[in-house]
Protein backbone atom coordinates (compact mmCIF):
# COMPACT_ATOMS: atom_id res chain seq x y z
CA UNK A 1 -27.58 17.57 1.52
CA UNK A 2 -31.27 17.35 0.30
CA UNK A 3 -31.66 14.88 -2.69
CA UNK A 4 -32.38 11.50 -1.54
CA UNK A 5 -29.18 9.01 -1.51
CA UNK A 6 -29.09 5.61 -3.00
CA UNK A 7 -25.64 4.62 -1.71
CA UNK A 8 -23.39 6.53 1.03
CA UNK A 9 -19.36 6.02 0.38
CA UNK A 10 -17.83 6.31 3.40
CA UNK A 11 -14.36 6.83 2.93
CA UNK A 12 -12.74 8.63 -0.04
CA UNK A 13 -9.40 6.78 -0.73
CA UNK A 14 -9.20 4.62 -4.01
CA UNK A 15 -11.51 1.53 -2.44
CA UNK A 16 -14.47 4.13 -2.09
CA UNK A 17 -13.75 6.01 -5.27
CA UNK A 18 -14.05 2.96 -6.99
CA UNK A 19 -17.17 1.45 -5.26
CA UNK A 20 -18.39 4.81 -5.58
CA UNK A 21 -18.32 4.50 -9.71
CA UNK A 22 -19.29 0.93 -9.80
CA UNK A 23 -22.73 2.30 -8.34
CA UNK A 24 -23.34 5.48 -10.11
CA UNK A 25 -22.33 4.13 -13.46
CA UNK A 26 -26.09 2.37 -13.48
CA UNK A 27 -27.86 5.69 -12.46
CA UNK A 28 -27.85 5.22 -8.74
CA UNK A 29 -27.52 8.69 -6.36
CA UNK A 30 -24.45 8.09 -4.97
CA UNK A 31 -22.73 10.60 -1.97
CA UNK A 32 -18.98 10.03 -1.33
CA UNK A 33 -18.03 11.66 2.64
CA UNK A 34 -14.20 11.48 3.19
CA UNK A 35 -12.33 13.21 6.75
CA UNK A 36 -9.37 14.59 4.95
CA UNK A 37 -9.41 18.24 2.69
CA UNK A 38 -8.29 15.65 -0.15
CA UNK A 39 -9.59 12.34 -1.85
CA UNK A 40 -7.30 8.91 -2.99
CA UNK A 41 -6.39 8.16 0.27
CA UNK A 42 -2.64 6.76 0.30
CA UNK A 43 -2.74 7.60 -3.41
CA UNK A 44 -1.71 11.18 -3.26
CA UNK A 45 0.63 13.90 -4.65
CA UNK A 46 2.38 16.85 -3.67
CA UNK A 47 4.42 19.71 -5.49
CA UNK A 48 8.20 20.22 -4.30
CA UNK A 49 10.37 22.33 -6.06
CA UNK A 50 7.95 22.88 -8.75
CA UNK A 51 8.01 19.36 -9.86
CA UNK A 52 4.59 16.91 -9.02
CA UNK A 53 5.10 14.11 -7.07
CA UNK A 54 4.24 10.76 -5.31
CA UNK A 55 3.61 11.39 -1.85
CA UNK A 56 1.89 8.14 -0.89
CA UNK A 57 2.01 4.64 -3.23
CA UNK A 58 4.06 5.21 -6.39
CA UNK A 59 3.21 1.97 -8.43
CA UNK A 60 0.93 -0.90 -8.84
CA UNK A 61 1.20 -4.37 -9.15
CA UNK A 62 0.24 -5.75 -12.73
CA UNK A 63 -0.61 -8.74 -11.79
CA UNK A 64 -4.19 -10.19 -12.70
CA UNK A 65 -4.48 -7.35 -15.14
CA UNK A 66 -7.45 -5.96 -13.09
CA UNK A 67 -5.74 -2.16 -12.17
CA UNK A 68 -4.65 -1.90 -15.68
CA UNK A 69 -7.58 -2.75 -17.25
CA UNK A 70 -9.27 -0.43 -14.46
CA UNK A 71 -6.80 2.32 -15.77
CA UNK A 72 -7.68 2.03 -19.66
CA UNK A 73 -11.87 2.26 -18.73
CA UNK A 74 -10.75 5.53 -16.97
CA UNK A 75 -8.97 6.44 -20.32
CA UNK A 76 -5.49 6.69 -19.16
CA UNK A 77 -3.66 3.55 -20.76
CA UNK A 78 -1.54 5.76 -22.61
CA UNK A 79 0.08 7.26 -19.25
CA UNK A 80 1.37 3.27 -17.85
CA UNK A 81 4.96 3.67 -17.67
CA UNK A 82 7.20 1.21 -16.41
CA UNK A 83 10.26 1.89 -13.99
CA UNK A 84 13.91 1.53 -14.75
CA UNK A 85 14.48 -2.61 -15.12
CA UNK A 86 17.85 -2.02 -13.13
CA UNK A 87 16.21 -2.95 -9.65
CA UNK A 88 17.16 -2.47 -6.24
CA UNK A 89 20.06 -2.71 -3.87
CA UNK A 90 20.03 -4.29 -0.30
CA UNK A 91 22.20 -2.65 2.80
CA UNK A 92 23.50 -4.76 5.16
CA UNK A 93 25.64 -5.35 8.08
CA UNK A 94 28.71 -7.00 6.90
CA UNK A 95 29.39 -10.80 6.95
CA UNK A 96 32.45 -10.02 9.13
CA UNK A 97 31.55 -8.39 12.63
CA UNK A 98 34.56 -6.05 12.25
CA UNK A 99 33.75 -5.15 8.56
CA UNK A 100 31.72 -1.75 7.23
CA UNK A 101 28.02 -2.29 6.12
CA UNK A 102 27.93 -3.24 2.56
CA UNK A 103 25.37 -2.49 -0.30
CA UNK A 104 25.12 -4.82 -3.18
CA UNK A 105 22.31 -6.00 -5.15
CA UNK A 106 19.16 -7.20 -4.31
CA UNK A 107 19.56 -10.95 -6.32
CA UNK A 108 17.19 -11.41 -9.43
CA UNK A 109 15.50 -14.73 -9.33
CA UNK A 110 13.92 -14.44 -6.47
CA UNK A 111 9.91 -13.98 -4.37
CA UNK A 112 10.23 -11.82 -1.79
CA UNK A 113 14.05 -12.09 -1.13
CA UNK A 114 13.52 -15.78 -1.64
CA UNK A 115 16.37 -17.06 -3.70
CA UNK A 116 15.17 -19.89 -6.49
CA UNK A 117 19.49 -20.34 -6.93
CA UNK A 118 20.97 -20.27 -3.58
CA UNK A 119 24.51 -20.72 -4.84
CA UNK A 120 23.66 -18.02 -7.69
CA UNK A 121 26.87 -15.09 -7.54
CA UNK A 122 24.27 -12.55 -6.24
CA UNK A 123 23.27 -14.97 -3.85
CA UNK A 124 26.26 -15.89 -2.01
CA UNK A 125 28.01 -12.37 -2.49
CA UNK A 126 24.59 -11.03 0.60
CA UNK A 127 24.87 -13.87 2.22
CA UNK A 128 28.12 -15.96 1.92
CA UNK A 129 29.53 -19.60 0.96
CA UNK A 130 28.16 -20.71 4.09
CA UNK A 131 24.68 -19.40 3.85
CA UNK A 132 24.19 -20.32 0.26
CA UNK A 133 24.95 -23.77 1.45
CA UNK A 134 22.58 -23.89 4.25
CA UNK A 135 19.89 -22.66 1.50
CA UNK A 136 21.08 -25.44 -0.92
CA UNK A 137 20.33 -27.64 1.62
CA UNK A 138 16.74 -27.31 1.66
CA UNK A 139 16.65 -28.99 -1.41
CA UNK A 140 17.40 -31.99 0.15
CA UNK A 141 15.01 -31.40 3.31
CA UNK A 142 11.40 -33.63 2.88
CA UNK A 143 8.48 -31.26 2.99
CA UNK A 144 6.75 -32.61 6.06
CA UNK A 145 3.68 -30.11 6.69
CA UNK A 146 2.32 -29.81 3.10
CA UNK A 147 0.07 -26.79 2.74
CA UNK A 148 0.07 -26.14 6.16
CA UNK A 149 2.94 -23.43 6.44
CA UNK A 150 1.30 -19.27 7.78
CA UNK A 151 4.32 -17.37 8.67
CA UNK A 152 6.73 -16.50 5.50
CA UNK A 153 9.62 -16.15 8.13
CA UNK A 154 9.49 -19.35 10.00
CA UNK A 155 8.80 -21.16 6.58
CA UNK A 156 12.48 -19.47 5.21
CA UNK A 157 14.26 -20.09 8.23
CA UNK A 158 13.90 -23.57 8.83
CA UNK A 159 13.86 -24.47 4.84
CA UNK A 160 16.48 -21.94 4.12
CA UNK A 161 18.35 -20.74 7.29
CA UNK A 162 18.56 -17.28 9.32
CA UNK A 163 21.31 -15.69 7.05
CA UNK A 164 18.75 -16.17 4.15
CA UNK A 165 15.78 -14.80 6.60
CA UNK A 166 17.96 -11.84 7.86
CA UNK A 167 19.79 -10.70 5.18
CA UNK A 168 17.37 -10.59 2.22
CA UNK A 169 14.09 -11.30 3.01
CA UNK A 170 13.16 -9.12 6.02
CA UNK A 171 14.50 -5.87 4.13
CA UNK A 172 12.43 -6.64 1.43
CA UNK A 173 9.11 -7.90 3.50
CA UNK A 174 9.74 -4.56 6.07
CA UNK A 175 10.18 -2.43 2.64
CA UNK A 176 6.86 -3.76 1.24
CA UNK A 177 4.27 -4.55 4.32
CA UNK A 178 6.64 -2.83 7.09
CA UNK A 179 6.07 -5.49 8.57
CA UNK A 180 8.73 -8.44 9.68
CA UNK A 181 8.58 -11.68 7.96
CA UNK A 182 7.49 -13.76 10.77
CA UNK A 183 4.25 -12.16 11.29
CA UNK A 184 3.37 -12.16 7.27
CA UNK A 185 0.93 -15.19 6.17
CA UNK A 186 2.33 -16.59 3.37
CA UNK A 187 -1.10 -17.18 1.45
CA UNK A 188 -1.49 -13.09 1.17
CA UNK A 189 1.89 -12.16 0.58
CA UNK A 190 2.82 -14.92 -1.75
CA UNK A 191 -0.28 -16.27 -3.20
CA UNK A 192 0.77 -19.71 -4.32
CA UNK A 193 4.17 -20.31 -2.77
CA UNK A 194 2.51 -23.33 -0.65
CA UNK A 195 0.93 -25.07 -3.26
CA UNK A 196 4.37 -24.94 -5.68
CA UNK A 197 6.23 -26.35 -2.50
CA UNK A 198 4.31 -29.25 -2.39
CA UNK A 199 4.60 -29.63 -5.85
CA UNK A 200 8.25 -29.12 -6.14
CA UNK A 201 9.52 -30.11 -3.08
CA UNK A 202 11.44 -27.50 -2.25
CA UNK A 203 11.18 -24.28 -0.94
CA UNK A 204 13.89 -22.79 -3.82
CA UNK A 205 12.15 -24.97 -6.18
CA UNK A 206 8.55 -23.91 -6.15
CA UNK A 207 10.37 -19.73 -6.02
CA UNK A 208 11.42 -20.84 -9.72
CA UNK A 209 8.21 -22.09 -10.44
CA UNK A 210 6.53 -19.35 -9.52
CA UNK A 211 8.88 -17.29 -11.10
CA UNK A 212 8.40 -19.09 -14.35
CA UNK A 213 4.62 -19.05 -14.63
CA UNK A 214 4.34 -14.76 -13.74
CA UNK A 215 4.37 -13.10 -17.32
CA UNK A 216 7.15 -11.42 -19.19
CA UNK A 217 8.22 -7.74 -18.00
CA UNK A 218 7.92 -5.27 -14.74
CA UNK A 219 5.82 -6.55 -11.67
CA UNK A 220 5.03 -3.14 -11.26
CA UNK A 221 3.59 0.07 -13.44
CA UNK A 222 3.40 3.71 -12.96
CA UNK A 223 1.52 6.76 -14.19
CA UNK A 224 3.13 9.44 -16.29
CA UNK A 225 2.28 12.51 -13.74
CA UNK A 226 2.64 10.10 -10.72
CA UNK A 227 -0.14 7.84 -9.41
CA UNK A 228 -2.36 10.67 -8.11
CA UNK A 229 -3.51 10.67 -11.40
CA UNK A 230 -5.71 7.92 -10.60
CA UNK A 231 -7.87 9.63 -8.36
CA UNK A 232 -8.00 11.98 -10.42
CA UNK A 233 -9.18 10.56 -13.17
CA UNK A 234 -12.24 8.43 -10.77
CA UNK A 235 -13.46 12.39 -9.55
CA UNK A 236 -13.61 13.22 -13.07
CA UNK A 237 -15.69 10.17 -13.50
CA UNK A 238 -17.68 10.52 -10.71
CA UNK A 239 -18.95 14.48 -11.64
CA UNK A 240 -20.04 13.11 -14.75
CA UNK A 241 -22.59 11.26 -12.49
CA UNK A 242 -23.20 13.85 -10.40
CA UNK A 243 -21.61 12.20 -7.52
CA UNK A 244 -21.39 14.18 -4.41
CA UNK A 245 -17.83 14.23 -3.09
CA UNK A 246 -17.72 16.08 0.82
CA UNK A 247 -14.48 16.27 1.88
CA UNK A 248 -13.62 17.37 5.39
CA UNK A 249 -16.38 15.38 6.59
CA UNK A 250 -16.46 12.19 9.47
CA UNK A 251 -18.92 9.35 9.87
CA UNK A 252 -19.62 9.34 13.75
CA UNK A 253 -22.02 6.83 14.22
CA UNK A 254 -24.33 4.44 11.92
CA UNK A 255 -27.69 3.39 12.72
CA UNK A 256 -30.43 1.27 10.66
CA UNK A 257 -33.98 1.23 10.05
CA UNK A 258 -36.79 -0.27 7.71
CA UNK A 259 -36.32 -3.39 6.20
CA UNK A 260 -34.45 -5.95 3.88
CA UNK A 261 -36.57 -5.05 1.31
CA UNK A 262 -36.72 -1.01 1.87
CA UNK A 263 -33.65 -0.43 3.96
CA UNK A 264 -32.64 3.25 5.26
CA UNK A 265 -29.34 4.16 7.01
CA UNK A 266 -28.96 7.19 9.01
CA UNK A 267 -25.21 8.53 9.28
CA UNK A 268 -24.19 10.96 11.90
CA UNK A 269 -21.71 13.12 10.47
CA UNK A 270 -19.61 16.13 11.66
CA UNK A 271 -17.99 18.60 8.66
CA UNK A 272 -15.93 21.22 8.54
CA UNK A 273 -18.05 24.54 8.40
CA UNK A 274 -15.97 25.65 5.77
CA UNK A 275 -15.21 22.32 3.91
CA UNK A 276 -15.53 21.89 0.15
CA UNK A 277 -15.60 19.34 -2.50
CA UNK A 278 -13.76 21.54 -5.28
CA UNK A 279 -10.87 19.58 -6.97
CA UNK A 280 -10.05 17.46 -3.97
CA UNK A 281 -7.71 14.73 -5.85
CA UNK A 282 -5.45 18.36 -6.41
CA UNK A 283 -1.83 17.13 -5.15
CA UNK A 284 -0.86 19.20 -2.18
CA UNK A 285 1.65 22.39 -1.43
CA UNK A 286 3.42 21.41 1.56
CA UNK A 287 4.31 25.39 1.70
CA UNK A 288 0.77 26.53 1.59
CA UNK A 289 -0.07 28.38 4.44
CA UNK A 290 -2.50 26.86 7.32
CA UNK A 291 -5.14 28.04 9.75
CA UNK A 292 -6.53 26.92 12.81
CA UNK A 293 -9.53 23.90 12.69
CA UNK A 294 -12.39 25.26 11.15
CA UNK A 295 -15.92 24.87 13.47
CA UNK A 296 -17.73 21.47 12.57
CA UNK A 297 -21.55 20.76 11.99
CA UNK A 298 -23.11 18.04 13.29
CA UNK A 299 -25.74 16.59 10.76
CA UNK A 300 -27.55 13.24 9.89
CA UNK A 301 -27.36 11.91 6.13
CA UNK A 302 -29.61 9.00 5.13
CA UNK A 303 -29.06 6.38 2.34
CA UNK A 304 -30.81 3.18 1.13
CA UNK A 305 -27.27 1.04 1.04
CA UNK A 306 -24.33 1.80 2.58
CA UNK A 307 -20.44 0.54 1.54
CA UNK A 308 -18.07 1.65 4.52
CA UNK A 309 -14.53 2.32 3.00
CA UNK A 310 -12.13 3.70 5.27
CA UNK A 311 -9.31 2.33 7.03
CA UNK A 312 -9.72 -0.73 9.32
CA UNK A 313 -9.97 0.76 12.96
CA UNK A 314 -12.48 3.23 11.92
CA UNK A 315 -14.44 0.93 10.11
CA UNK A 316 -14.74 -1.63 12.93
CA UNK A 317 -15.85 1.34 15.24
CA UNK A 318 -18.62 2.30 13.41
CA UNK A 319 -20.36 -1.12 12.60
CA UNK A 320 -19.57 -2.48 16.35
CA UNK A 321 -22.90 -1.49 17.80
CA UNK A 322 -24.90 -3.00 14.99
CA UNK A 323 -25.13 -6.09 16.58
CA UNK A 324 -23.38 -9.38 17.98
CA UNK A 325 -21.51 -10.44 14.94
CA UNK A 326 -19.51 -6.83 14.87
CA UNK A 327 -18.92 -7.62 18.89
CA UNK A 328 -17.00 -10.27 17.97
CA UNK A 329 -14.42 -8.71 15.18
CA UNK A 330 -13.92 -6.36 17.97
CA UNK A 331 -11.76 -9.15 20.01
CA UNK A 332 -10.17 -10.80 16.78
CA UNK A 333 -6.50 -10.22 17.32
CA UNK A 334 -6.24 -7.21 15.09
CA UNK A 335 -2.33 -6.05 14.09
CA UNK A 336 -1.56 -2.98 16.01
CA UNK A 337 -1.59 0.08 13.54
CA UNK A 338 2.02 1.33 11.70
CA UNK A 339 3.24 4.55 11.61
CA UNK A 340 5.39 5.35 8.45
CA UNK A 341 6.86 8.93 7.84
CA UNK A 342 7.84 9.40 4.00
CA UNK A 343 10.78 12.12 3.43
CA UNK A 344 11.15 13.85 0.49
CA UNK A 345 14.21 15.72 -1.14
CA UNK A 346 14.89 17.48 -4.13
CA UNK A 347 18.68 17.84 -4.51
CA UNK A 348 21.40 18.88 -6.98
CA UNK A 349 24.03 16.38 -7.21
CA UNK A 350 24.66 15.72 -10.49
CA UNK A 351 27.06 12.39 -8.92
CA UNK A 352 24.02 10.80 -9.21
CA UNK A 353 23.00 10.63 -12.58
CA UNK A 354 24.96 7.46 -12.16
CA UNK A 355 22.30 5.96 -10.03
CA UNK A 356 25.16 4.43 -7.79
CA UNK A 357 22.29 2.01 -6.05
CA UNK A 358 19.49 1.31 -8.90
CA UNK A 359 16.26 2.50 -8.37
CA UNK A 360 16.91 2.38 -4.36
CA UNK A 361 17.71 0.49 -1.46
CA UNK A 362 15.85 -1.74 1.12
CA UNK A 363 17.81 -1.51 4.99
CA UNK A 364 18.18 -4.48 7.06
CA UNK A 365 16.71 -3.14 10.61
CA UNK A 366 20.28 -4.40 11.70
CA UNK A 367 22.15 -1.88 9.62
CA UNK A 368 24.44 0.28 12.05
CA UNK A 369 24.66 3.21 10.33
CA UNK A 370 21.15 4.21 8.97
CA UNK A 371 17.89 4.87 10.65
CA UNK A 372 15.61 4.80 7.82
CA UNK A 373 13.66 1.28 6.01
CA UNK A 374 14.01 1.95 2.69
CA UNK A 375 15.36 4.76 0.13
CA UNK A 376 13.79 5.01 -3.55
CA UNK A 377 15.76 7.57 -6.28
CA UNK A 378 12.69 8.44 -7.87
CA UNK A 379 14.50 10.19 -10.64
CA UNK A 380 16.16 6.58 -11.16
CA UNK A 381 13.62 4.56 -10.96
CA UNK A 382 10.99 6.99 -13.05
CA UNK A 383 12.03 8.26 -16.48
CA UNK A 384 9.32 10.98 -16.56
CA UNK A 385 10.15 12.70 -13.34
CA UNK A 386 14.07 12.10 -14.22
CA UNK A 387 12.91 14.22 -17.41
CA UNK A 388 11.03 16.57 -15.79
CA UNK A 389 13.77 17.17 -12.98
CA UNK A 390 16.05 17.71 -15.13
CA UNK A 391 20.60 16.99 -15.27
CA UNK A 392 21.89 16.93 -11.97
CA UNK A 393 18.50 17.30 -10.17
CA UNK A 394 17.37 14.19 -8.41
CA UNK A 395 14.32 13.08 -5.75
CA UNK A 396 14.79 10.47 -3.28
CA UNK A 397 12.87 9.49 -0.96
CA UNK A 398 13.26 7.38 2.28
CA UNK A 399 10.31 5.68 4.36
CA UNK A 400 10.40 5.43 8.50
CA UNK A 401 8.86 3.33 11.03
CA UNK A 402 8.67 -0.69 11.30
CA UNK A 403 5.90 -2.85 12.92
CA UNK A 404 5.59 -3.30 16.36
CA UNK A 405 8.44 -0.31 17.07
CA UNK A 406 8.05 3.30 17.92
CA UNK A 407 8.56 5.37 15.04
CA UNK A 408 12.30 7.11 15.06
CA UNK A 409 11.19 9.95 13.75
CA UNK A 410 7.84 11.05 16.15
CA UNK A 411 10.04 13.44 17.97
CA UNK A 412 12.04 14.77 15.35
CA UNK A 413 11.33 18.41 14.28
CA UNK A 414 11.00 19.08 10.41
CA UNK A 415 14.82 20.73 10.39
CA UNK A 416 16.46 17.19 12.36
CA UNK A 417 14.41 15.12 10.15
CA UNK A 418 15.89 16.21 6.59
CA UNK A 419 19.39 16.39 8.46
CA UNK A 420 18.33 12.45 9.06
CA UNK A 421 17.27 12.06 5.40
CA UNK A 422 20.22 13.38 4.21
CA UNK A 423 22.58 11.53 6.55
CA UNK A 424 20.64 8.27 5.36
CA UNK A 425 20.74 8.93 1.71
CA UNK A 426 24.31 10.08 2.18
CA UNK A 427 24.81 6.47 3.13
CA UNK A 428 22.53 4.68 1.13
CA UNK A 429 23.77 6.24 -2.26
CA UNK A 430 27.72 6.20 -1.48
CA UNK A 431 27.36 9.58 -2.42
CA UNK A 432 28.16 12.20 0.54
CA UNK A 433 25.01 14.64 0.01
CA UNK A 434 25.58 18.35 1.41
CA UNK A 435 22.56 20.37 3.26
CA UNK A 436 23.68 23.24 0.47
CA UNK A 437 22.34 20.66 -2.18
CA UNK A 438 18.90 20.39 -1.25
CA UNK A 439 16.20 22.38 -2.90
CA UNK A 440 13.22 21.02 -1.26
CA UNK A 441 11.85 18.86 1.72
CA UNK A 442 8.35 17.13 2.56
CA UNK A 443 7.72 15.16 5.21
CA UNK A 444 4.30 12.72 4.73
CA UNK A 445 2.96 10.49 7.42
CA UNK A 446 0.64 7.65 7.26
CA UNK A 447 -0.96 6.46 10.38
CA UNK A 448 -3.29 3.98 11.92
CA UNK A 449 -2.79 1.61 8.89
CA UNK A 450 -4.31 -2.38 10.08
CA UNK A 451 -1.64 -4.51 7.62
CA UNK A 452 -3.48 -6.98 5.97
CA UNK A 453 -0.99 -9.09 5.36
CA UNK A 454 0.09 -10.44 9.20
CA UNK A 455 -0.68 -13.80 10.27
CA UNK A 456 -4.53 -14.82 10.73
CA UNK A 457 -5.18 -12.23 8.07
CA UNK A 458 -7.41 -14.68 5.86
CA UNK A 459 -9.82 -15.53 8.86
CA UNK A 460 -10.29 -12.49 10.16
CA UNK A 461 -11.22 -11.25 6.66
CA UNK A 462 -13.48 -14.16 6.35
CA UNK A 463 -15.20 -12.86 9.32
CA UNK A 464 -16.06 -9.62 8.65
CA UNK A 465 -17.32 -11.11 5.23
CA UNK A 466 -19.58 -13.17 7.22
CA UNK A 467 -20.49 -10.76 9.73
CA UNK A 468 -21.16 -8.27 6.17
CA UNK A 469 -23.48 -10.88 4.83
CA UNK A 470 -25.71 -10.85 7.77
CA UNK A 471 -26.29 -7.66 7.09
CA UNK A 472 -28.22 -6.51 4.23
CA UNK A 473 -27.55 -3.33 1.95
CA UNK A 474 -24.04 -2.74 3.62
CA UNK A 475 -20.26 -3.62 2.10
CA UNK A 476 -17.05 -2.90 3.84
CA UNK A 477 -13.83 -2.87 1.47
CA UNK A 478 -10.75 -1.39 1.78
CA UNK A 479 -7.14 -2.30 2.13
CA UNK A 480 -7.13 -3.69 5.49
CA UNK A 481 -9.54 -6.13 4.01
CA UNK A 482 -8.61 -6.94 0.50
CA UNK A 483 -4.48 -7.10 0.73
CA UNK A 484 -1.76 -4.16 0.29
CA UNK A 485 -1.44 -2.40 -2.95
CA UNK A 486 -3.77 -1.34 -6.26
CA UNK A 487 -3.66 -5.24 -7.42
CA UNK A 488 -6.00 -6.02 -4.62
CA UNK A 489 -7.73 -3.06 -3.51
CA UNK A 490 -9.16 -2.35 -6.68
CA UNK A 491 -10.93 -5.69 -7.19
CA UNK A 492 -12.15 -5.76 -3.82
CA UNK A 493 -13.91 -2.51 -4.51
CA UNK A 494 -15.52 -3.29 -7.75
CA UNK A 495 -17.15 -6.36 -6.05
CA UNK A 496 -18.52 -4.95 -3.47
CA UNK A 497 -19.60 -2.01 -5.56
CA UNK A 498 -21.07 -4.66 -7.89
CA UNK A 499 -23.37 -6.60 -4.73
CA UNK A 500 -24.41 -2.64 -3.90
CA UNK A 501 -25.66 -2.31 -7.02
CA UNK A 502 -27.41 -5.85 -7.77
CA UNK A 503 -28.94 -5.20 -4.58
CA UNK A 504 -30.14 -1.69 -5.39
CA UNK A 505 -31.34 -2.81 -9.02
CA UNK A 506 -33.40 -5.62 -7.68
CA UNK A 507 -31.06 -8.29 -9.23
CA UNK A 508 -28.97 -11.43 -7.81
CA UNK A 509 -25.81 -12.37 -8.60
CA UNK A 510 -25.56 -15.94 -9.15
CA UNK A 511 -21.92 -16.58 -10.21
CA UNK A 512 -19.23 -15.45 -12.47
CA UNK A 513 -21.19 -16.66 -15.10
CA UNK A 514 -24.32 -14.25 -14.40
């Protein structure tokens, strides 16, 4: 690299793609340096069976509006699709110790498992007359620490009971965050749910309310093509700037010089010798062959601003020696990092062009029979690929690996883990699935993920704000900061993208107003 940099992006998943833009829409040089062969991050695709798929996040959240309006600047409204209204199932352990699991469900008006009508049919048939009537009860129960409640699980089970904590909202909280209830903060996961129980009185009560004020329609969108699209789309964007995108390449160390006013960062970098930027949002051939690690350059790239974008661990190592207020992040009690393995399979079974369990299932982690967290029938949930699979061809895919437990499948080889994912789809479905029936297999895994949903999540985000704002021409976003999913990430981005480029310009940003 010889052309003088405005703004290093380091990190190329979505949150430094769309930083990335922000800044080099308004003319500013702009270098993007990501580890990985491939940009997007967690948003990613592969090819199985000649059909393109989802390999990382398959949706977005709709609410606030931002990702979609994000989507139609990129010129891709007309792919939003929306998945198949029929919704999910739940698989349990039975009521009765001596019964089978059971699969039923997942009750409508709910937040998070969260029933707003305890003694509702779906209700009681997951969690029985006498749970539904320890859930009623809560309506009954004074609200005694208003606006004070953190953890979603200990707020449920004293308000609602363990059946209701066990049996529907800890397979949907480990499905989303893969992480249990107990350790989610309320505020992050369910943005209002304190303030409507104060209001309301009731724990079931302010779940209707909020249920009442979100809009008409899906929570959640798609992307005709699958959600690598995205990506896509932001490269194609950023070569229209002449943004530098250098894949295969790792921040090592940061260091800064000059001053407020005329800032320079130097970044120690190592790359691939053989690493190149061409078409790096391409979704992946898990056949394609590979070699052995390519030799890696050391080199030094300077910038006048810098936005750090990668995931939360590496971030934190790199600004930790630029002074005492990145010491202290360093000792915040930080969630230990997840490890979640994604299986693929392409089968043919035409018994389930029924869709026998919706658009998938969500496991209780005390399910005897079935190792995995959570099953999705892609070709159920997902028109488009349903189309493009074709009768009697369907994709499923099931997701491994809780918080604060060793991932079942670390010591699995490729061969025992699709003889797992077919066991556990076997059962999820209630459809027995033969190893003659599948045509394809991918195994994805996503590692050293900070969730930043667990409890204490809000002040240790506040700190790294403050420690950010003490230090001039840098930004740090990314999902460990700005909350789990599209809905979050992307906003987070823009803003920080937005103070790069203020800064850069010579303006100040004064309010939402400016």
């Amino acid at each position: 690299m010889t052309r003088p940099i405005d703004v290093l992006v380091i990190g190329g998943g979505v949150a430094g793609l769309v930083a990335a833009r922000e800044c080099a829409q308004v003319g500013l040089a702009v270098t993007v340096i990501e580890t990985t062969d491939a940009v997007g991050g967690p948003v990613a695709g592969h090819v199985l069976d000649g059909l393109t798929l989802d390999s990382g996040a398959e949706s977005f959240a709709v609410r606030g509006g931002t990702v979609a309006s994000f989507i139609e600047d990129l010129g891709l409204t007309d792919q939003i699709v929306a998945p198949n209204v029929a919704g999910a199932w739940l698989h349990l352990p039975a009521l009765k110790q001596a019964d089978a699991a059971m699969s039923v469900p997942l009750p409508k008006a709910g937040v998070l498992g969260i029933p707003g009508s305890p003694l509702a049919d779906d209700v009681r048939r997951v969690i029985g007359w006498k749970g539904a009537l320890r859930a009623y009860a809560d309506r009954l129960m004074p609200v005694l620490t208003i606006g004070r409640e953190h953890s979603l699980g200990d707020l449920v089970k004293k308000r609602m009971g363990q059946r209701v904590l066990d049996r529907l909202v800890e397979p949907v909280a480990s499905g989303v965050y893969t992480t249990s209830a107990v350790d989610l903060e309320i505020d992050v996961v369910a943005p209002g749910l304190n303030r409507a129980l104060t209001t309301a009185g009731s724990l079931s009560g302010a779940v209707s309310a909020l249920r009442a004020g979100a809009p008409a329609g899906s929570n959640v969108g798609g992307l005709l093509g699958g959600m690598a699209s995205l990506p896509a789309a932001i490269v194609a964007a950023l070569q229209r700037h002449d943004v530098a995108i250098l894949t295969g390449t790792t921040a090592t160390a940061l260091a800064r010089s000059g001053t407020d006013d005329a800032p320079t960062w130097s970044v120690t970098v190592t790359r691939q010798a053989d690493a190149a930027p061409t078409d790096p949002a391409a979704p992946t051939d898990p056949a394609a062959p590979t070699g052995p690690a390519a030799e890696r350059t050391t080199s030094t790239l300077t910038a006048r601003y810098l936005i750090i974008a990668t995931q939360g661990a590496q971030a934190l190592r790199l600004v930790n020696p630029l002074g005492d207020q990145f010491d202290a992040l360093a000792e915040l009690d930080w969630p230990a990092p997840t490890a979640v393995t994604l299986t693929t399979l392409v089968l043919d079974e035409p018994a389930l062009d029924a869709h026998p369990r919706g658009t998938g299932v969500l496991v209780s982690a005390d399910a005897p029979d079935v190792t995995a967290k959570a099953l999705t029938h892609v070709t159920a949930k997902w028109a488009w690929v349903a189309e493009a699979a074709g009768p009697g061809r369907h994709v499923v895919r099931l997701s491994y690996g809780r918080a604060g437990q060793p991932n079942p499948t670390d010591d699995l080889s490729d061969k025992e883990l699709q003889a797992l994912a077919l066991h556990d789809a076997s059962a999820l479905l209630g459809v027995p699935l033969a190893a003659a029936a599948v045509r394809a297999f991918a195994r994805t895994e996503w590692r050293d993920a900070l969730s930043p949903a667990t409890l204490g999540a809000p002040e240790r985000a506040q700190q790294v704000r403050e420690a950010v704002a003490a230090t001039p021409a840098m930004e740090i976003t990314g999902a460990w900061l700005a909350g789990t999913g599209l809905a979050s990430v992307i906003p987070h981005a823009l803003e920080a993208g937005d103070r790069i480029r203020h800064a850069a310009l010579g303006l100040t940003i004064t309010g939402p107003d400016e």
